[in-house]
Protein backbone atom coordinates (compact mmCIF):
# COMPACT_ATOMS: atom_id res chain seq x y z
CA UNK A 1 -29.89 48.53 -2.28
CA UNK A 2 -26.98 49.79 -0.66
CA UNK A 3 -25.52 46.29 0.59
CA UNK A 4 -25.74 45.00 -3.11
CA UNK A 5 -23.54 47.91 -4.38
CA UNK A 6 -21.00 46.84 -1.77
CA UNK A 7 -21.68 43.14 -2.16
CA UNK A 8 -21.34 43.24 -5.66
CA UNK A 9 -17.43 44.52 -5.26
CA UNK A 10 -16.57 41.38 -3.13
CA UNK A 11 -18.30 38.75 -5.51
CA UNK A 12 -16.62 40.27 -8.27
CA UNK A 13 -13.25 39.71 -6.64
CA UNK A 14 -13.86 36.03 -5.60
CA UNK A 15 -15.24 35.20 -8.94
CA UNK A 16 -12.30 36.80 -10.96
CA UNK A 17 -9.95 35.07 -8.28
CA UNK A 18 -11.42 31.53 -9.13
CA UNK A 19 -11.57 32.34 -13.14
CA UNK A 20 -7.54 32.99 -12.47
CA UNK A 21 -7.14 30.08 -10.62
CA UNK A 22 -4.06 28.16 -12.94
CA UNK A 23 -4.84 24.60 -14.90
CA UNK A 24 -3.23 22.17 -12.89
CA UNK A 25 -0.10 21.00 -14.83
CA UNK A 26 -0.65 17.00 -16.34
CA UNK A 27 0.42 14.31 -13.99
CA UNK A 28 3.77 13.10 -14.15
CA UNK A 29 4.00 9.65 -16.22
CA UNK A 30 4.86 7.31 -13.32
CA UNK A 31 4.72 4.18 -16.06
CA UNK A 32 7.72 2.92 -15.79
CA UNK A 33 7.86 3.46 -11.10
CA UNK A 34 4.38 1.47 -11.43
CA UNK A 35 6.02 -1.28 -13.58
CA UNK A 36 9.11 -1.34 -10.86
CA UNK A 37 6.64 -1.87 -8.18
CA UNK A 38 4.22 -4.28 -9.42
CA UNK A 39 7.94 -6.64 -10.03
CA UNK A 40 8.60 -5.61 -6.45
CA UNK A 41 5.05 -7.23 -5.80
CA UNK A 42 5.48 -10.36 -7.54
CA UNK A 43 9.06 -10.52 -5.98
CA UNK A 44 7.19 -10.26 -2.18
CA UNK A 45 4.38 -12.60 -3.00
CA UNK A 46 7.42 -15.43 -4.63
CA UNK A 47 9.32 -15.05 -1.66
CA UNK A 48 6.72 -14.95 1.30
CA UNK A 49 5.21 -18.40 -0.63
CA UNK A 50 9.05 -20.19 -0.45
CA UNK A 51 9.45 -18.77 2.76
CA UNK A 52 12.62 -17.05 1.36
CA UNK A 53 13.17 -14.77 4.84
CA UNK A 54 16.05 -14.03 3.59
CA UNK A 55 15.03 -12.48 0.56
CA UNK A 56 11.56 -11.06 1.87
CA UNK A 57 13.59 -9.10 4.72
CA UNK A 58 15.47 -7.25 2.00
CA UNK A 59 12.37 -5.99 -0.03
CA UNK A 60 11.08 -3.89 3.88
CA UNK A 61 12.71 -0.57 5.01
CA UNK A 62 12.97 -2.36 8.10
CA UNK A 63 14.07 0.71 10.90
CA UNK A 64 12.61 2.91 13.41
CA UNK A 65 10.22 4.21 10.60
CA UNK A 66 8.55 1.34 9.29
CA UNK A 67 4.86 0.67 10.78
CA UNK A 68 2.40 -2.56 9.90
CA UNK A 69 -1.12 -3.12 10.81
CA UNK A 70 -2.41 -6.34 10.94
CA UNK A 71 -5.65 -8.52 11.95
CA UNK A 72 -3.44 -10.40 13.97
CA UNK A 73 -2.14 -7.62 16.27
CA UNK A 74 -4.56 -5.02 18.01
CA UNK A 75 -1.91 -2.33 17.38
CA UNK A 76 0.62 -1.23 15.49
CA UNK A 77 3.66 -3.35 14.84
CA UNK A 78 7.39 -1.47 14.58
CA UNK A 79 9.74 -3.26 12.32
CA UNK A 80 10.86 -5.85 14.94
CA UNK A 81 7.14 -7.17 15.88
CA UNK A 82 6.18 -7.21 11.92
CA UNK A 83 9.31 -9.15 11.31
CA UNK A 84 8.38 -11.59 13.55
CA UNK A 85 4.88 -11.81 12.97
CA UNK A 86 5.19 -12.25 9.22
CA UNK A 87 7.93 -15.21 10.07
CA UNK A 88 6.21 -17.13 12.11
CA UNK A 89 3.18 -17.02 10.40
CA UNK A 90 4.44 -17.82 7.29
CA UNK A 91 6.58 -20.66 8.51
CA UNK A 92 3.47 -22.48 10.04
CA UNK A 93 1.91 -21.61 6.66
CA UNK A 94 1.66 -24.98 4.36
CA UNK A 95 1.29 -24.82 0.18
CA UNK A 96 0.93 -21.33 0.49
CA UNK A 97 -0.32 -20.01 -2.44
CA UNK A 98 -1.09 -15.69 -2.65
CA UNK A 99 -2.68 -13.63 -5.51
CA UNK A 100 -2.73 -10.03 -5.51
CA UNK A 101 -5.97 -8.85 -7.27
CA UNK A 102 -7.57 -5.71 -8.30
CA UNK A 103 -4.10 -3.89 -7.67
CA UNK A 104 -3.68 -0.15 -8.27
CA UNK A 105 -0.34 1.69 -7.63
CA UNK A 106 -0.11 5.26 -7.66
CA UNK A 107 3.32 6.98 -7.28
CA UNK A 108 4.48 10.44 -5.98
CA UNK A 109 8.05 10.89 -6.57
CA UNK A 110 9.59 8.71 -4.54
CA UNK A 111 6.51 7.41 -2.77
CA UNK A 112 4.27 4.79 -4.66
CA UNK A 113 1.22 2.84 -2.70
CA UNK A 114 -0.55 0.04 -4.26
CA UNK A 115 -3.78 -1.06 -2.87
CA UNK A 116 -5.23 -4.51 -3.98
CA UNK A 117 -7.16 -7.47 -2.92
CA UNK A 118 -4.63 -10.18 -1.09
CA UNK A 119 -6.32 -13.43 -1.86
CA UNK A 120 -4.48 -16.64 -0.18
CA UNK A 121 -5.02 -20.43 0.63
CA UNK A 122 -3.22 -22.57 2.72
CA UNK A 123 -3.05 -26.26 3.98
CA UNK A 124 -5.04 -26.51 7.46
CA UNK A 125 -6.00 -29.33 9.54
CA UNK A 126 -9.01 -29.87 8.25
CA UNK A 127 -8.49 -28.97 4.61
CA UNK A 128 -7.75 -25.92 2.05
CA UNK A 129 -8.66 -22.54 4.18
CA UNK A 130 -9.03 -19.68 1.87
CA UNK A 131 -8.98 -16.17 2.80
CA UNK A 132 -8.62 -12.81 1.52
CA UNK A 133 -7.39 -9.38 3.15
CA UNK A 134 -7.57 -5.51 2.03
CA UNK A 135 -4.36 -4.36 1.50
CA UNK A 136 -1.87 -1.57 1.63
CA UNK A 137 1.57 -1.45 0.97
CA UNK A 138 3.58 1.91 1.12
CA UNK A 139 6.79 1.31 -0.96
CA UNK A 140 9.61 4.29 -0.61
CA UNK A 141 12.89 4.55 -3.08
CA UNK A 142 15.76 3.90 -1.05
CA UNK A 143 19.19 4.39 -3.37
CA UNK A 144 17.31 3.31 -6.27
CA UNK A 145 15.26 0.21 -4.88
CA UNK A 146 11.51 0.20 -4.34
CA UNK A 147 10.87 -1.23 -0.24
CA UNK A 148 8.25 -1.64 1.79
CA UNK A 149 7.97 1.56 4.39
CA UNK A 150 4.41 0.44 5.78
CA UNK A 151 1.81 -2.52 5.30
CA UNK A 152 -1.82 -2.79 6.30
CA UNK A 153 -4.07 -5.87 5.82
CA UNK A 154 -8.09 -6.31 6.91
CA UNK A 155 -9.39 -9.60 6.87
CA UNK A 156 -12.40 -9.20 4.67
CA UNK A 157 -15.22 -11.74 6.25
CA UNK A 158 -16.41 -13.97 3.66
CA UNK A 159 -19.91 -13.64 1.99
């Protein structure tokens, strides 16, 4: 009996502590960031399937901060390996076509990520190949302009 009179106390304290707990406040409308960054997406998709290096280089916070993981390298790529990577493979790419499917962006201030379903074709030797890759792009706002601070594809094995 006695250890319920002084367990009683303590419960009383954690349950008026949760009932006090505040409402979390609504989540910021990030409608119009979301709309910036699927454009953004579009823009990277147009450019990587013109092999516009050019252009693609300016949509990546290339630096000593950006990162990419890829099935084609065991580890992770700095800015000067994705670079690289991402050119050469591209340029040996022929009627390279890319979809971005079952995208979802979420922002955080000046943080978004968008997570989607890379589907792409290509020209091989012995046909069409067709693949598709998980993917993760980490965009940050950098003086106003949504680029790439991270990218991360899986090949996804096909059924």
């Amino acid at each position: 009996m006695l250890q319920i009179r002084q367990v009683l106390p303590v419960l009383a304290v954690l349950f008026a502590g949760c009932a006090s707990v505040p409402t979390a406040k609504p989540t910021a409308d990030y409608s119009k960031e979301e709309a910036q960054i699927r454009r953004r997406l579009d823009e990277i998709i147009g450019a990587a399937e013109k092999k516009d290096f050019e252009r693609l280089d300016s949509y990546h916070l290339y630096g000593r901060k950006f990162t990419k993981f890829s099935p084609e390298a065991p580890g992770r790529q700095d800015a000067e390996a994705a670079r690289k990577g991402e050119h050469d493979g591209l340029a040996a790419a022929t009627d390279l076509a890319m979809k971005a499917d079952d995208l979802k962006i979420d922002v955080f201030g000046h943080v978004g990520i968008a997570t989607f379903v890379l589907n792409y074709s290509f020209k091989g030797p012995t046909g069409v190949i067709e693949r598709k890759a998980r993917s993760t792009m980490v965009f940050v706002k950098e003086r106003g302009v949504w680029k790439i601070a991270h990218e991360h594809l899986s090949a996804l094995n096909p059924n």
